[in-house]
Protein backbone atom coordinates (compact mmCIF):
# COMPACT_ATOMS: atom_id res chain seq x y z
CA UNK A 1 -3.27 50.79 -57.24
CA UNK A 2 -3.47 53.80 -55.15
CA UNK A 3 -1.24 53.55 -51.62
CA UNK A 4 -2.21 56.65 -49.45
CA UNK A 5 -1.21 57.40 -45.85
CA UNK A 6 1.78 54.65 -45.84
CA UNK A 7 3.23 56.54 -42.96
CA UNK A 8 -0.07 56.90 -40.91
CA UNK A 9 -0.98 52.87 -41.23
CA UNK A 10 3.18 52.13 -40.42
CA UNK A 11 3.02 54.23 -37.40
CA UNK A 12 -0.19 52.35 -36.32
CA UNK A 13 1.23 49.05 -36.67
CA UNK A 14 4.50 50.29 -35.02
CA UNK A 15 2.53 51.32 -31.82
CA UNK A 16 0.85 48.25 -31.98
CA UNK A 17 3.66 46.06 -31.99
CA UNK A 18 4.92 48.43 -29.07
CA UNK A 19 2.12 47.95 -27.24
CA UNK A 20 2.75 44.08 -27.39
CA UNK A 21 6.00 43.89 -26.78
CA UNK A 22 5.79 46.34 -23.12
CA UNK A 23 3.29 43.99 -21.37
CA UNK A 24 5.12 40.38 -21.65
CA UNK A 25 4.77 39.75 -18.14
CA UNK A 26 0.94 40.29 -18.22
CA UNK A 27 0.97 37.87 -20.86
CA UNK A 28 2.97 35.35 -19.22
CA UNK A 29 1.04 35.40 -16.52
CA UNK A 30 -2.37 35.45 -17.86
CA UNK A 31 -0.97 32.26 -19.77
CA UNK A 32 0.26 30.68 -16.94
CA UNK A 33 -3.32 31.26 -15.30
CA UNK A 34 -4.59 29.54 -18.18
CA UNK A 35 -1.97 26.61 -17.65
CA UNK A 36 -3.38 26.27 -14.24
CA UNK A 37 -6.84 26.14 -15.12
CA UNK A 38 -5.40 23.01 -17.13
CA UNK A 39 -3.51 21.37 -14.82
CA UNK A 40 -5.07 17.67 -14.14
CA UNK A 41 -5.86 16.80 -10.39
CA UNK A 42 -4.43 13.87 -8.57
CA UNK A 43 -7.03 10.67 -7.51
CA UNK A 44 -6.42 9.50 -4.04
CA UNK A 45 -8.14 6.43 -2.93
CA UNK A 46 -8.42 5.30 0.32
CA UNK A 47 -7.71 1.27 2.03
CA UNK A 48 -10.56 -0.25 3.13
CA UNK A 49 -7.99 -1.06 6.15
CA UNK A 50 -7.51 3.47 6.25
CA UNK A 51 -11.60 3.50 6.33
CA UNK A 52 -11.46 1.36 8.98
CA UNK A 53 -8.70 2.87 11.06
CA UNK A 54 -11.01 6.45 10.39
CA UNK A 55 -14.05 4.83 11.76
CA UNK A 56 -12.22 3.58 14.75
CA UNK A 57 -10.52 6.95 15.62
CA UNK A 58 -14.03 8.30 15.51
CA UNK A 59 -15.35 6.15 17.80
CA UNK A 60 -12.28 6.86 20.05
CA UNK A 61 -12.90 10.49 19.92
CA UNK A 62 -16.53 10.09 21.34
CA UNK A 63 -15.69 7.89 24.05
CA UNK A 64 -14.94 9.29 27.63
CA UNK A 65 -10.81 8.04 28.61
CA UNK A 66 -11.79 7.90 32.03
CA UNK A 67 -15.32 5.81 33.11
CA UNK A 68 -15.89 7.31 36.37
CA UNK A 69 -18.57 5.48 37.76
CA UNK A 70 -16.41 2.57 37.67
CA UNK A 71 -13.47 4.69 39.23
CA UNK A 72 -15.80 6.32 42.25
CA UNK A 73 -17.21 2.82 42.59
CA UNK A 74 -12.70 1.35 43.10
CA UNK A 75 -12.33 4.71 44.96
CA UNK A 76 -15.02 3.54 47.44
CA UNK A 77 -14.58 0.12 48.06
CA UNK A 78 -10.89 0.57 48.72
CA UNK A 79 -11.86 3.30 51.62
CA UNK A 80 -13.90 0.91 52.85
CA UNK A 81 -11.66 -2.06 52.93
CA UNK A 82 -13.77 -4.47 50.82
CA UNK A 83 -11.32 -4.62 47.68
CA UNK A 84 -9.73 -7.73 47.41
CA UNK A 85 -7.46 -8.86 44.67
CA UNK A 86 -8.35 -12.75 43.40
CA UNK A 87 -4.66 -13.76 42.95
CA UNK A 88 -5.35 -16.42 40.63
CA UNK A 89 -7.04 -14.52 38.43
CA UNK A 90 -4.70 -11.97 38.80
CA UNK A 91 -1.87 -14.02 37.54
CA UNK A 92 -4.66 -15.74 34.65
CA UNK A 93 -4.69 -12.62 33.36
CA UNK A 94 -1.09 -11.13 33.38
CA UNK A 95 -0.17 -14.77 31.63
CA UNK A 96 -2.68 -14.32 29.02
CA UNK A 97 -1.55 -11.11 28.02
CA UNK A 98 1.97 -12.24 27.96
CA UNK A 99 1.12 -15.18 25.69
CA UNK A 100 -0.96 -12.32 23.10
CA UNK A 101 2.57 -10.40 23.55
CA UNK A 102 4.51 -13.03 22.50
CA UNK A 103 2.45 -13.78 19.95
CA UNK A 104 1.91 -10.55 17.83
C-alpha cells in the first residue's frame, strides 16, 4: 500500500480542525437556538370564578359611570324645590346596608 501526499491530506485536516475550533461561539449559539426551539411551553388555565370576573370587567368597561339623564333629571327637581327625602326609607336603606356590611 501506496501512501502519497501525507503532508497535503495532514495539512487539510489541520485547517479543518482550525476552522472548527475559531467559531465556538457560533456554535454555541446556533445550539442554544436549537435548545430554544426545544424548550416546552407552560399551560395556564383559567377559574371559572377568573372567567367570570373577565366577563364582568367587560361589562364594566361598556357601561357609562355617570347616567345622566337620571343626574339632569336630580339636578332639576332640586332647582325647583320638589326633591324630598322619604326619611324612613332613607334610614331602611342605610340599615340594610349596614346589616350586608356586617355580614360579609
Amino acid at each position: 500500500m501506496k501512501i502519497s501526499d501525507i503532508h497535503q491530506k495532514s495539512n487539510v485536516l489541520q485547517n479543518v480542525g482550525q476552522a472548527n475550533s475559531t467559531h465556538p461561539a457560533e456554535k454555541n449559539q446556533k445550539s442554544g437556538e436549537k435548545d430554544a426551539k426545544t424548550v416546552s411551553r407552560d399551560r395556564v388555565e383559567f377559574s371559572a370564578r377568573s372567567r367570570e370576573m373577565q366577563k364582568i370587567y367587560e361589562v364594566l368597561q361598556t357601561t357609562p359611570e355617570v347616567r345622566t339623564e337620571k343626574i339632569s333629571d336630580l339636578k332639576k327637581r332640586i332647582e325647583d324645590g320638589q326633591y324630598r327625602v322619604d326619611s324612613e326609607i332613607l334610614a331602611e336603606k342605610i340599615v340594610k346596608e349596614s346589616i350586608l356590611d356586617l355580614i360579609e
